[in-house]
Structure formats: C-alpha cells, structure tokens
PDB file of N, CA and C in Angstrom:
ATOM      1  N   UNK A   1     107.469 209.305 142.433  1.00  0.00           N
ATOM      2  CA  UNK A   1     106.708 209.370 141.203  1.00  0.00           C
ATOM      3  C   UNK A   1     106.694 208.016 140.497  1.00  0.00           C
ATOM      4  N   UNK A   2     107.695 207.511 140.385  1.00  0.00           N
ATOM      5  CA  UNK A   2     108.138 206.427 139.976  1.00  0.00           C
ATOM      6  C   UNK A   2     106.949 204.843 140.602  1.00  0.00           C
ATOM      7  N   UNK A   3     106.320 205.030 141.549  1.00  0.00           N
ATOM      8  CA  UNK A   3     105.701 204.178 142.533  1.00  0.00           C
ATOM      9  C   UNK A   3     104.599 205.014 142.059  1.00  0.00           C
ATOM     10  N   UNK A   4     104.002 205.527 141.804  1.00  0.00           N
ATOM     11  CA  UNK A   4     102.709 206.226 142.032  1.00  0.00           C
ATOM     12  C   UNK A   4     101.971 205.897 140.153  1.00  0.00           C
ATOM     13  N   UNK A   5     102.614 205.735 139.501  1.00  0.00           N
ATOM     14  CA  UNK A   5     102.008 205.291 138.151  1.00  0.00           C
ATOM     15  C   UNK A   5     101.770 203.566 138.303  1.00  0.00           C
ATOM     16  N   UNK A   6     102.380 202.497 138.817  1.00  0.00           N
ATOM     17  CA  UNK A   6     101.789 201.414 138.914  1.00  0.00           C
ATOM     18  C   UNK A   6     101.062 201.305 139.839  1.00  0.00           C
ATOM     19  N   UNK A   7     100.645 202.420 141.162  1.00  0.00           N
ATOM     20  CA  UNK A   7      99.856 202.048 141.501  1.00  0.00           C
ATOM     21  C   UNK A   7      98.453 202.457 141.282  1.00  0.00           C
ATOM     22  N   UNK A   8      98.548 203.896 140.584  1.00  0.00           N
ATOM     23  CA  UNK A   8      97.663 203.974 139.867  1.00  0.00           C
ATOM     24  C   UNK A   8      96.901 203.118 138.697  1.00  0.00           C
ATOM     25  N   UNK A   9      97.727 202.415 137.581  1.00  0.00           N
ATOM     26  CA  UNK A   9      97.395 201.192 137.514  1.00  0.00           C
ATOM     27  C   UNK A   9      96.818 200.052 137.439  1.00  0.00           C
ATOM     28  N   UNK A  10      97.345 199.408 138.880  1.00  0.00           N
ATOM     29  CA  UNK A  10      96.539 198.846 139.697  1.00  0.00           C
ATOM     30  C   UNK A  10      95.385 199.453 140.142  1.00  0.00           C
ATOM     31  N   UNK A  11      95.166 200.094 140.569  1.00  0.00           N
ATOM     32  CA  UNK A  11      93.384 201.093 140.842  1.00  0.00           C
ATOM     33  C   UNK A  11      92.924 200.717 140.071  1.00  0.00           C
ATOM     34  N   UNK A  12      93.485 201.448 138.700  1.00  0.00           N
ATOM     35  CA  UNK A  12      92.254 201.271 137.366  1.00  0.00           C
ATOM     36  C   UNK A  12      91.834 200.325 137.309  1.00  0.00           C
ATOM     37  N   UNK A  13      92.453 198.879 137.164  1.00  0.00           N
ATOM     38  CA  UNK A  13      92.503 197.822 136.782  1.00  0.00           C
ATOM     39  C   UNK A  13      91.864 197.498 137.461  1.00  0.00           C
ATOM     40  N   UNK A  14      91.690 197.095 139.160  1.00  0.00           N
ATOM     41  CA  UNK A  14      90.841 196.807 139.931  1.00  0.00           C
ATOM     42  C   UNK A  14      89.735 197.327 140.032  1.00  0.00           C
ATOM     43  N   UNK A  15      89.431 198.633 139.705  1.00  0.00           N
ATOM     44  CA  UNK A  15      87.820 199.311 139.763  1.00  0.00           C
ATOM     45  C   UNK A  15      87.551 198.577 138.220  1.00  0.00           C
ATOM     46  N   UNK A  16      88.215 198.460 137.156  1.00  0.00           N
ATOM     47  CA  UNK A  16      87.731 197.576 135.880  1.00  0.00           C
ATOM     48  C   UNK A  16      86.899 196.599 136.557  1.00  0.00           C
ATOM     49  N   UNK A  17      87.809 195.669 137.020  1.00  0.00           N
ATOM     50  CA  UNK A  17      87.148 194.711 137.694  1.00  0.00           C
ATOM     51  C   UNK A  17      85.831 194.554 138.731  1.00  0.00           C
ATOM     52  N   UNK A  18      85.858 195.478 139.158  1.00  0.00           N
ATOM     53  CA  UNK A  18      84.503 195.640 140.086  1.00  0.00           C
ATOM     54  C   UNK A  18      82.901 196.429 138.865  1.00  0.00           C
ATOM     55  N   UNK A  19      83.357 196.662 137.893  1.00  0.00           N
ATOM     56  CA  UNK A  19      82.394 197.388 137.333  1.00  0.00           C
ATOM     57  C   UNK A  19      81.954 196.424 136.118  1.00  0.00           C
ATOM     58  N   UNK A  20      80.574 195.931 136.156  1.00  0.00           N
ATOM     59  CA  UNK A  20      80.179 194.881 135.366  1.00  0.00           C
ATOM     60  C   UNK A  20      80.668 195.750 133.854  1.00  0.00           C
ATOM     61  N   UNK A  21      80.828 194.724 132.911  1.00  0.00           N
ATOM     62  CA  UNK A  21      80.421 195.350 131.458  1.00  0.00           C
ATOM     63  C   UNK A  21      79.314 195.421 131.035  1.00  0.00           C
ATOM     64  N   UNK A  22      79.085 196.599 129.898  1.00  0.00           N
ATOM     65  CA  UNK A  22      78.186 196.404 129.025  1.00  0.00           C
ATOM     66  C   UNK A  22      77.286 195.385 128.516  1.00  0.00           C
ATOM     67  N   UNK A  23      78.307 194.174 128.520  1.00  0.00           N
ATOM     68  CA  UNK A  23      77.702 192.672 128.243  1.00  0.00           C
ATOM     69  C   UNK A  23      76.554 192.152 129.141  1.00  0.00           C
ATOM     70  N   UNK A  24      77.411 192.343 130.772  1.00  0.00           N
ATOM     71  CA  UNK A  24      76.917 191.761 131.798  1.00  0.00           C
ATOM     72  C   UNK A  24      75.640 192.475 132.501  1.00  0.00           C
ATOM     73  N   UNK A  25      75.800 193.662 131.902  1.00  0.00           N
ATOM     74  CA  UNK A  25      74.514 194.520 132.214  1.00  0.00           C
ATOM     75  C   UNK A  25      73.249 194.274 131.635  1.00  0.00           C
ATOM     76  N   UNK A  26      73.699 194.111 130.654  1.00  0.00           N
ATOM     77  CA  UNK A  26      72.081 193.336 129.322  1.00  0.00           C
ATOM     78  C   UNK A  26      71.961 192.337 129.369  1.00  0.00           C
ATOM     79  N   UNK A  27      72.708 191.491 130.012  1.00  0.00           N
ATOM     80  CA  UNK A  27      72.439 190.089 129.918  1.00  0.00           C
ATOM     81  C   UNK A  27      71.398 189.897 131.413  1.00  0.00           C
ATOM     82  N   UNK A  28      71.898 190.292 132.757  1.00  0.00           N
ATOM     83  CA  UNK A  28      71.085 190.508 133.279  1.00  0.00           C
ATOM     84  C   UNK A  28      69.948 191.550 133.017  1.00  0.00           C
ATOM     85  N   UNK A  29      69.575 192.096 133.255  1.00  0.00           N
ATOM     86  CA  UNK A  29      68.374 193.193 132.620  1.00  0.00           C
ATOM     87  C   UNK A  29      67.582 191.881 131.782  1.00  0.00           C
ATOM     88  N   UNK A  30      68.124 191.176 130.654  1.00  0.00           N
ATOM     89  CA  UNK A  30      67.132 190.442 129.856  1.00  0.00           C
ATOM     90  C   UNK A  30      66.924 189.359 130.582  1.00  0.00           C
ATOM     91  N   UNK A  31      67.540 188.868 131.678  1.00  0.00           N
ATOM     92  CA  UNK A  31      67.115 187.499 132.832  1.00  0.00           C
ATOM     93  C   UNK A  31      66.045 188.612 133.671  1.00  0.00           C
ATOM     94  N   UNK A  32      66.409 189.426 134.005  1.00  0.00           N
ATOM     95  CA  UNK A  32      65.534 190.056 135.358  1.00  0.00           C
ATOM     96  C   UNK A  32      63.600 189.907 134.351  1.00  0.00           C
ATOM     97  N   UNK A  33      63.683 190.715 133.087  1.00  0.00           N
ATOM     98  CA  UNK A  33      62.802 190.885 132.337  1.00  0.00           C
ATOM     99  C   UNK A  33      62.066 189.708 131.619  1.00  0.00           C
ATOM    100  N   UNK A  34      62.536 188.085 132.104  1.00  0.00           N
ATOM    101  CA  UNK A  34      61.677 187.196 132.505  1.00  0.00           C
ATOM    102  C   UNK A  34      62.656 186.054 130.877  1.00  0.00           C
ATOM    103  N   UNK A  35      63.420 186.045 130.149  1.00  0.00           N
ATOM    104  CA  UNK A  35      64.255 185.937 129.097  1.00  0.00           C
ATOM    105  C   UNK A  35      64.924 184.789 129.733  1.00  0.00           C
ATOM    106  N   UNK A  36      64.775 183.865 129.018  1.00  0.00           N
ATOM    107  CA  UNK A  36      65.192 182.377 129.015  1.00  0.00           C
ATOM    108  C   UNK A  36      66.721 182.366 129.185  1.00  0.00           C
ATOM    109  N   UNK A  37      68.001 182.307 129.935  1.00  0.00           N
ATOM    110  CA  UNK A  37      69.231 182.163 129.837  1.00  0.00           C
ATOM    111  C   UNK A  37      69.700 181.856 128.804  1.00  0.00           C
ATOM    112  N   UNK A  38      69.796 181.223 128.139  1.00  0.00           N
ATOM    113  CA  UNK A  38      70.204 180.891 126.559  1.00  0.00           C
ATOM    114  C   UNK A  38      70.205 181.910 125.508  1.00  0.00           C
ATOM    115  N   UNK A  39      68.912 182.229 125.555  1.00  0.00           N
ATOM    116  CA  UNK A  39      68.370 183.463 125.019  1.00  0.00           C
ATOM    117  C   UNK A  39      69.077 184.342 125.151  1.00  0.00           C
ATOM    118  N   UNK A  40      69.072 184.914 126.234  1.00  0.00           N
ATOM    119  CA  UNK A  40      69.542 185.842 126.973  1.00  0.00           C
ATOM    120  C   UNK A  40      71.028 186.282 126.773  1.00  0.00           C
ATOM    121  N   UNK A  41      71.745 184.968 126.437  1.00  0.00           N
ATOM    122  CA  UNK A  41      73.148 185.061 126.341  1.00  0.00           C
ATOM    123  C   UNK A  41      73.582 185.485 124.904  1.00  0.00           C
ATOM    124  N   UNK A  42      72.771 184.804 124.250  1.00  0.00           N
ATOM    125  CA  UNK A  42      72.889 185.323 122.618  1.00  0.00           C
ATOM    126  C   UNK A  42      72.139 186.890 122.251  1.00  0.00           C
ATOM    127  N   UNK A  43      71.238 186.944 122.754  1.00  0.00           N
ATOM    128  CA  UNK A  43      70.674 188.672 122.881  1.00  0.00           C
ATOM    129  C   UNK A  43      71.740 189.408 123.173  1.00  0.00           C
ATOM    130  N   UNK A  44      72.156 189.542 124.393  1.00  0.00           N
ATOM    131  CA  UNK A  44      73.132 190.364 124.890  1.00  0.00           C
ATOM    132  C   UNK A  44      74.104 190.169 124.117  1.00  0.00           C
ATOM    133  N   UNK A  45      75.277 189.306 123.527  1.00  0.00           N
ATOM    134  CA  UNK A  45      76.507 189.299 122.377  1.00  0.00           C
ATOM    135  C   UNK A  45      76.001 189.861 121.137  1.00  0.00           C
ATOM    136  N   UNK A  46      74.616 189.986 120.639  1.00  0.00           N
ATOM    137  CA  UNK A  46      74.420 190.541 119.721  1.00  0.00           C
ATOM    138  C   UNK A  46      74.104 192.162 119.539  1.00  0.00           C
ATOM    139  N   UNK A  47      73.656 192.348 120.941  1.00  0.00           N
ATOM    140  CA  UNK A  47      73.092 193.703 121.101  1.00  0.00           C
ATOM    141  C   UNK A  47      74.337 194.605 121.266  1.00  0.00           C
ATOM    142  N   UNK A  48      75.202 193.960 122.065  1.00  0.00           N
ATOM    143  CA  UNK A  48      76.048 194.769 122.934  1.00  0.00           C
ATOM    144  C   UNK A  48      77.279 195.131 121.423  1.00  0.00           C
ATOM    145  N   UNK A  49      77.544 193.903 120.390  1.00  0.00           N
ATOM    146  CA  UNK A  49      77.915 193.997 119.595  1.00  0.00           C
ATOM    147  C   UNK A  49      77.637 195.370 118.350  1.00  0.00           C
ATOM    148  N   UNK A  50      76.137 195.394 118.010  1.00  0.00           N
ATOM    149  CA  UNK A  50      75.627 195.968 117.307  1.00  0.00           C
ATOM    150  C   UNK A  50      75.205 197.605 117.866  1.00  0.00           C
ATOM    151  N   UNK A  51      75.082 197.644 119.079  1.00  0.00           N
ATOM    152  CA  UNK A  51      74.593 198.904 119.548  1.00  0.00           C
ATOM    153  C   UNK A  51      75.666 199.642 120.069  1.00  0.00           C
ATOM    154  N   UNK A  52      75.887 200.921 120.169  1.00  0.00           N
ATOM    155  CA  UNK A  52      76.927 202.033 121.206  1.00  0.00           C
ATOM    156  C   UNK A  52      76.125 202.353 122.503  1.00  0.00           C
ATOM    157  N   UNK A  53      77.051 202.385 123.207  1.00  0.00           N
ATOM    158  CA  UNK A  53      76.628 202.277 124.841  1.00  0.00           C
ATOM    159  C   UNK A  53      75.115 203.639 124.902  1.00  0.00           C
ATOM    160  N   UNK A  54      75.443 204.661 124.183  1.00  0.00           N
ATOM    161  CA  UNK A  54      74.708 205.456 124.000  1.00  0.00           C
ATOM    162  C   UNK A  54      73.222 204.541 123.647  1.00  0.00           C
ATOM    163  N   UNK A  55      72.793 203.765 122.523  1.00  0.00           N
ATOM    164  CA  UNK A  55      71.737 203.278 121.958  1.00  0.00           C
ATOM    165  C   UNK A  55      70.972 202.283 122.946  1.00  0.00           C
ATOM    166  N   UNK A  56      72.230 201.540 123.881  1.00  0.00           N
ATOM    167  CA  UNK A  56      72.158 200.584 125.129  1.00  0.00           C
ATOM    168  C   UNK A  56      71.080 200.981 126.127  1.00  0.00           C
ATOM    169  N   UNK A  57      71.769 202.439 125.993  1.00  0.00           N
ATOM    170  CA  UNK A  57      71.098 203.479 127.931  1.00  0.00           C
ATOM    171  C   UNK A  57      69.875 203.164 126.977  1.00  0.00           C
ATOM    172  N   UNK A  58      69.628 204.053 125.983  1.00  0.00           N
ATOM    173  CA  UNK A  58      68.174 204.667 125.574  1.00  0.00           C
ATOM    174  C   UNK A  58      67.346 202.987 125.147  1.00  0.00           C
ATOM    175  N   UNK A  59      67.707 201.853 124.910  1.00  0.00           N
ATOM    176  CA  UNK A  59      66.898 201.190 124.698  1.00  0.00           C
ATOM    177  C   UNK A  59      66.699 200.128 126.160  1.00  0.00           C
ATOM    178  N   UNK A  60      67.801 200.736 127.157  1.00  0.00           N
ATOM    179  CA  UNK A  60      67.502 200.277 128.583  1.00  0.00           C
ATOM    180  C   UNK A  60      66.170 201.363 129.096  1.00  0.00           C
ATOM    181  N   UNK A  61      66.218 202.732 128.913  1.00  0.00           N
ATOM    182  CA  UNK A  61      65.381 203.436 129.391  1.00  0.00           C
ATOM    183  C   UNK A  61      64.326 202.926 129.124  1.00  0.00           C
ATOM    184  N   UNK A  62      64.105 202.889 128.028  1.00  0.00           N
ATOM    185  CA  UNK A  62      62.463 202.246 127.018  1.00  0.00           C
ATOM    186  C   UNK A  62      62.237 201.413 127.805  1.00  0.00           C
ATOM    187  N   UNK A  63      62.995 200.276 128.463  1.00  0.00           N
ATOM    188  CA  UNK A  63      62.765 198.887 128.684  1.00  0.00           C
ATOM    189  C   UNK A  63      62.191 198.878 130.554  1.00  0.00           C
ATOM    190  N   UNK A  64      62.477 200.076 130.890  1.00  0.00           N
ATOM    191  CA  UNK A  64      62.146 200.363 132.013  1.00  0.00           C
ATOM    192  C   UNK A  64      60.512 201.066 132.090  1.00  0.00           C
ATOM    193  N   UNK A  65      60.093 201.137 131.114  1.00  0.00           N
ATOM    194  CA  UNK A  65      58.845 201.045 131.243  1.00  0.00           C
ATOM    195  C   UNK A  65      57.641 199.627 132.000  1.00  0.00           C
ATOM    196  N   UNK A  66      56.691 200.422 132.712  1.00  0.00           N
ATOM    197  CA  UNK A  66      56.183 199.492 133.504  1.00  0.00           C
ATOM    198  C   UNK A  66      56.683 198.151 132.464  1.00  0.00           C
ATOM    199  N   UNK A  67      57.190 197.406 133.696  1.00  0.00           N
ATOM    200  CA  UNK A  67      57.833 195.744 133.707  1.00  0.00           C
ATOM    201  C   UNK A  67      56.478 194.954 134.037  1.00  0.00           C
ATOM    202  N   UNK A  68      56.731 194.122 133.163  1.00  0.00           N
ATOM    203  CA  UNK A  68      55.614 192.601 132.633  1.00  0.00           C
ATOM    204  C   UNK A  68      56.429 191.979 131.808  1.00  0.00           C
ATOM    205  N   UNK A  69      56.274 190.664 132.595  1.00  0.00           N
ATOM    206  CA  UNK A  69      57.173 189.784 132.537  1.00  0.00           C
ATOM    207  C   UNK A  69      57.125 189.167 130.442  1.00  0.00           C
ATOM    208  N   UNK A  70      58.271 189.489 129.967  1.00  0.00           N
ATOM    209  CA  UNK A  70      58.168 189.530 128.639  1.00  0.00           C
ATOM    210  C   UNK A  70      57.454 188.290 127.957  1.00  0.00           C
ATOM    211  N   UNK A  71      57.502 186.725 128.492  1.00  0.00           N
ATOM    212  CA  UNK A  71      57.146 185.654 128.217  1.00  0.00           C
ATOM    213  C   UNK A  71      55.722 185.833 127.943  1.00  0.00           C
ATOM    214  N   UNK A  72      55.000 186.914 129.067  1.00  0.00           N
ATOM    215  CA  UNK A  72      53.173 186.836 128.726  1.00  0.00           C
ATOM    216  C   UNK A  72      52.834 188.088 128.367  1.00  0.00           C
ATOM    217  N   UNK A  73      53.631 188.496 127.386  1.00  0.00           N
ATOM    218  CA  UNK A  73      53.159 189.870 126.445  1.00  0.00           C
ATOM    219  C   UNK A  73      53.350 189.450 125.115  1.00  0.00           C
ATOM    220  N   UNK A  74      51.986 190.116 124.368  1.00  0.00           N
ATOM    221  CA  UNK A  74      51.601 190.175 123.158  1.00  0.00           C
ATOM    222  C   UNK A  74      52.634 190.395 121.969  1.00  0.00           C
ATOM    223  N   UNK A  75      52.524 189.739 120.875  1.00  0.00           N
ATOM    224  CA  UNK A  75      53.459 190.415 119.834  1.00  0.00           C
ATOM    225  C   UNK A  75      53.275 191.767 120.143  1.00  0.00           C
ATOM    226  N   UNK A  76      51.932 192.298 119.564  1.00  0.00           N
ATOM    227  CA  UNK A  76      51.691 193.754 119.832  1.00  0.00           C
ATOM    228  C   UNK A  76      52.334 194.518 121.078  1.00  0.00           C
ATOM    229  N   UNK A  77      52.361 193.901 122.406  1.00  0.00           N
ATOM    230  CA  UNK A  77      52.668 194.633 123.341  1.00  0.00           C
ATOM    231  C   UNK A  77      54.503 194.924 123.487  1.00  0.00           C
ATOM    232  N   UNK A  78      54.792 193.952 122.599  1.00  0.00           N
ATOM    233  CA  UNK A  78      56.209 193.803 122.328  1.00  0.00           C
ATOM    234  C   UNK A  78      57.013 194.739 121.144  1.00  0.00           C
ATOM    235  N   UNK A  79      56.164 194.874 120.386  1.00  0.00           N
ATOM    236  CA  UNK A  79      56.059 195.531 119.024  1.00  0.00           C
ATOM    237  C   UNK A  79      56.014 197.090 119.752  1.00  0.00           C
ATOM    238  N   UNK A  80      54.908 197.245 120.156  1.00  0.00           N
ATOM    239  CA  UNK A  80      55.003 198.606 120.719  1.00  0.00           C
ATOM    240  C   UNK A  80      55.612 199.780 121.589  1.00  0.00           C
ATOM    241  N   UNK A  81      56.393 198.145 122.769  1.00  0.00           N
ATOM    242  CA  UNK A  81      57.531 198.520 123.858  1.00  0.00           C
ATOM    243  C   UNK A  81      58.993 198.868 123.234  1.00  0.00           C
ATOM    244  N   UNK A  82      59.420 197.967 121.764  1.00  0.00           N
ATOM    245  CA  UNK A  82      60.271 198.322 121.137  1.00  0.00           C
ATOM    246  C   UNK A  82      59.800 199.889 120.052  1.00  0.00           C
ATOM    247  N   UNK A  83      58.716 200.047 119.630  1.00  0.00           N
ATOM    248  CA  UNK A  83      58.452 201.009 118.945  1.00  0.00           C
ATOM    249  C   UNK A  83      58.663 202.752 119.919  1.00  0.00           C
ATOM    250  N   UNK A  84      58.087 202.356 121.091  1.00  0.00           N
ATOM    251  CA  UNK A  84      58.202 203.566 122.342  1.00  0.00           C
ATOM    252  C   UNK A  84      60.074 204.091 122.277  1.00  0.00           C
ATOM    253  N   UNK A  85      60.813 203.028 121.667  1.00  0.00           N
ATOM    254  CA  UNK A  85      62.030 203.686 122.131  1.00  0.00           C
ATOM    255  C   UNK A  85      62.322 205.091 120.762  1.00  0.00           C
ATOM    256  N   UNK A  86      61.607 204.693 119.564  1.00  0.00           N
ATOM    257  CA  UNK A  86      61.861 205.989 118.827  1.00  0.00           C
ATOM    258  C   UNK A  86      63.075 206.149 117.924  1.00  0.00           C
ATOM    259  N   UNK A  87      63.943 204.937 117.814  1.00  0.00           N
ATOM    260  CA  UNK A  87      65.619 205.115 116.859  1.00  0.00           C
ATOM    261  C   UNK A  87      65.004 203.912 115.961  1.00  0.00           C
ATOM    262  N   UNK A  88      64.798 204.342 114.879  1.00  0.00           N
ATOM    263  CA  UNK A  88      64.740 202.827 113.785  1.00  0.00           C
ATOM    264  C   UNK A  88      66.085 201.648 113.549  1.00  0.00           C
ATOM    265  N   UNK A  89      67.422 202.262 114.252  1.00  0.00           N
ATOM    266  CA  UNK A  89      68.321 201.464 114.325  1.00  0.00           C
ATOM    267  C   UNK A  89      68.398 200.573 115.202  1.00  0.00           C
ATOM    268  N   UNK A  90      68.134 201.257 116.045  1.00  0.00           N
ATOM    269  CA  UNK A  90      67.918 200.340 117.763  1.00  0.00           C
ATOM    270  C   UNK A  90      66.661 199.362 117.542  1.00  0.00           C
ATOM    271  N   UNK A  91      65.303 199.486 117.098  1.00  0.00           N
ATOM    272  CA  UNK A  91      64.674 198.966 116.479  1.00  0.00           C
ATOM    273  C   UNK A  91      65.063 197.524 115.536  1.00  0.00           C
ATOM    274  N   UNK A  92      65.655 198.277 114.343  1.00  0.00           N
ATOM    275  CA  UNK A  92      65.860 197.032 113.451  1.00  0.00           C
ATOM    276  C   UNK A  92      67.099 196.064 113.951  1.00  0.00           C
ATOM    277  N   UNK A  93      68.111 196.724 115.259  1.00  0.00           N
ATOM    278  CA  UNK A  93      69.221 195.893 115.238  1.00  0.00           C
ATOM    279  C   UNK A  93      68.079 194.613 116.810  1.00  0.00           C
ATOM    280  N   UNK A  94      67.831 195.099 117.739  1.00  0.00           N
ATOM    281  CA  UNK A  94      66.666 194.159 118.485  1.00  0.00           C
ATOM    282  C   UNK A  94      66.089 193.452 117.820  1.00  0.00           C
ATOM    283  N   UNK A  95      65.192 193.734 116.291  1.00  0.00           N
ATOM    284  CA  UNK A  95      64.790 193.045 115.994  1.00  0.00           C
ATOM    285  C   UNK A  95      65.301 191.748 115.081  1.00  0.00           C
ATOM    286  N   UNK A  96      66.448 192.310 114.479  1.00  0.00           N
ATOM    287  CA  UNK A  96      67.146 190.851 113.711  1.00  0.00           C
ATOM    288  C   UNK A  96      68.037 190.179 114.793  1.00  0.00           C
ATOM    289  N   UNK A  97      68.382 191.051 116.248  1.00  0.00           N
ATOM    290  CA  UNK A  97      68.913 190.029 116.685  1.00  0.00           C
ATOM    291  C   UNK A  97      68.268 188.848 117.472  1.00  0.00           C
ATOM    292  N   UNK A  98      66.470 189.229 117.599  1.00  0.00           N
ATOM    293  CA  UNK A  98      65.788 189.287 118.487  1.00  0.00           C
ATOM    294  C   UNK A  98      65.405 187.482 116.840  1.00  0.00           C
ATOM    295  N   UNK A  99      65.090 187.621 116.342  1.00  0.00           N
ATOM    296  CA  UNK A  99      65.151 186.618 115.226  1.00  0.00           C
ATOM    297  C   UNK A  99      66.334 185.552 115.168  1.00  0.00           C
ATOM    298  N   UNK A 100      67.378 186.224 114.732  1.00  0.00           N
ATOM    299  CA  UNK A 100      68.470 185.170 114.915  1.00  0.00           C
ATOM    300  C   UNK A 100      69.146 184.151 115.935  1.00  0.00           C
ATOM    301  N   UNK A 101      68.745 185.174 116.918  1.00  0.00           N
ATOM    302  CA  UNK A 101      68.707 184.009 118.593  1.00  0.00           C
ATOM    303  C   UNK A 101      67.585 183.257 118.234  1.00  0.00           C
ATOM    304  N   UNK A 102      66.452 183.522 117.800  1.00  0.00           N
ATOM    305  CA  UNK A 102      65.423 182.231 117.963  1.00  0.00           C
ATOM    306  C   UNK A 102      65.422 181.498 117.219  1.00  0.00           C
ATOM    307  N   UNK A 103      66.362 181.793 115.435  1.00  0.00           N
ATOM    308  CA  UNK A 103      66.558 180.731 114.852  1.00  0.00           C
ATOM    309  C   UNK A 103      67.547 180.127 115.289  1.00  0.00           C
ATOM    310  N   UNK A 104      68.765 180.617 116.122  1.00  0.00           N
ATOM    311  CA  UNK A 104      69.805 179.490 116.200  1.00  0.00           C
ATOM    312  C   UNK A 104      69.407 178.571 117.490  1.00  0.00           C
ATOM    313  N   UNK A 105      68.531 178.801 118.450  1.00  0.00           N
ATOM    314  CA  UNK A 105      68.225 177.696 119.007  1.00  0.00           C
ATOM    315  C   UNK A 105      67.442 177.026 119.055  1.00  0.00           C
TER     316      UNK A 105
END
C-alpha cells in the first residue's frame, strides 16, 4: 500500500503533463484561426484568466463555426461570430480583452 500512493502520484503528475492546459488550448485555436502570435499570446492570458473552462468550451464551440481565416473578416462578420455565442459575459470579456491586446501592442 505504502508503494502504490507514490506511484499513483507519479501517474497523475505525468498524465498532467501530457494534457495541454487551458492556456495552451486557446492559444493555439487563436494561431490555427489565422491570429498573429503576439496577439495570440496576450488573448489567451486574458481569456483563460477571465473566463471558466465552462465559458471556454461554449465560446470554443461558437468559434467552430464555418472557419475563415479571422484577418479577412469584416468587423460585422466578427461582431456577429462573437454575437452567435449568446452569454453577454463571454461577449464583453473577448471584447475588452480583444481591445486591450491591441492597445498594448
């Protein structure tokens, strides 16, 4: 028994390790979705910060709507892809973070 709790443990710890975070999940997702690296890096610390993994899925679901590459879509078409997700929180937290990354760089 005594042997069987550190190596349990160790498991956890190692499947930790194999399973991206929250962070690393949005950060890619916003590179795949055409999002400047820089960008990208400050989006994701802000989102992942501000949102519960719950608000994450549902504004990943939204985001899985037919893909076009974000750089050559419309305010409007942008406006509307964030409006499709339906939470005014998820909404207003994208959108000030979606501001503050572009003022700080």
């Amino acid at each position: 028994m005594t042997r069987l709790v550190p190596a349990m443990l160790a498991a956890l710890v190692l499947a930790g390790c194999t399973t991206p975070s929250p962070r690393e999940r949005v950060h890619s997702e916003l590179l795949s979705a055409g999002i400047k690296p820089r960008m990208a890096n400050c989006l994701a610390d802000r989102l992942v910060d501000r949102l519960s993994i719950g608000e994450l899925r549902q504004l990943g679901r939204a985001a899985k709507l037919p893909r076009k590459d974000v750089g050559n879509m419309s305010i409007n078409e942008l406006a509307d892809r964030l409006a499709a997700v339906g939470d005014p929180h998820i909404v207003s937290v994208v959108t000030s973070a979606g501001l503050g990354c572009a003022i700080a760089s």
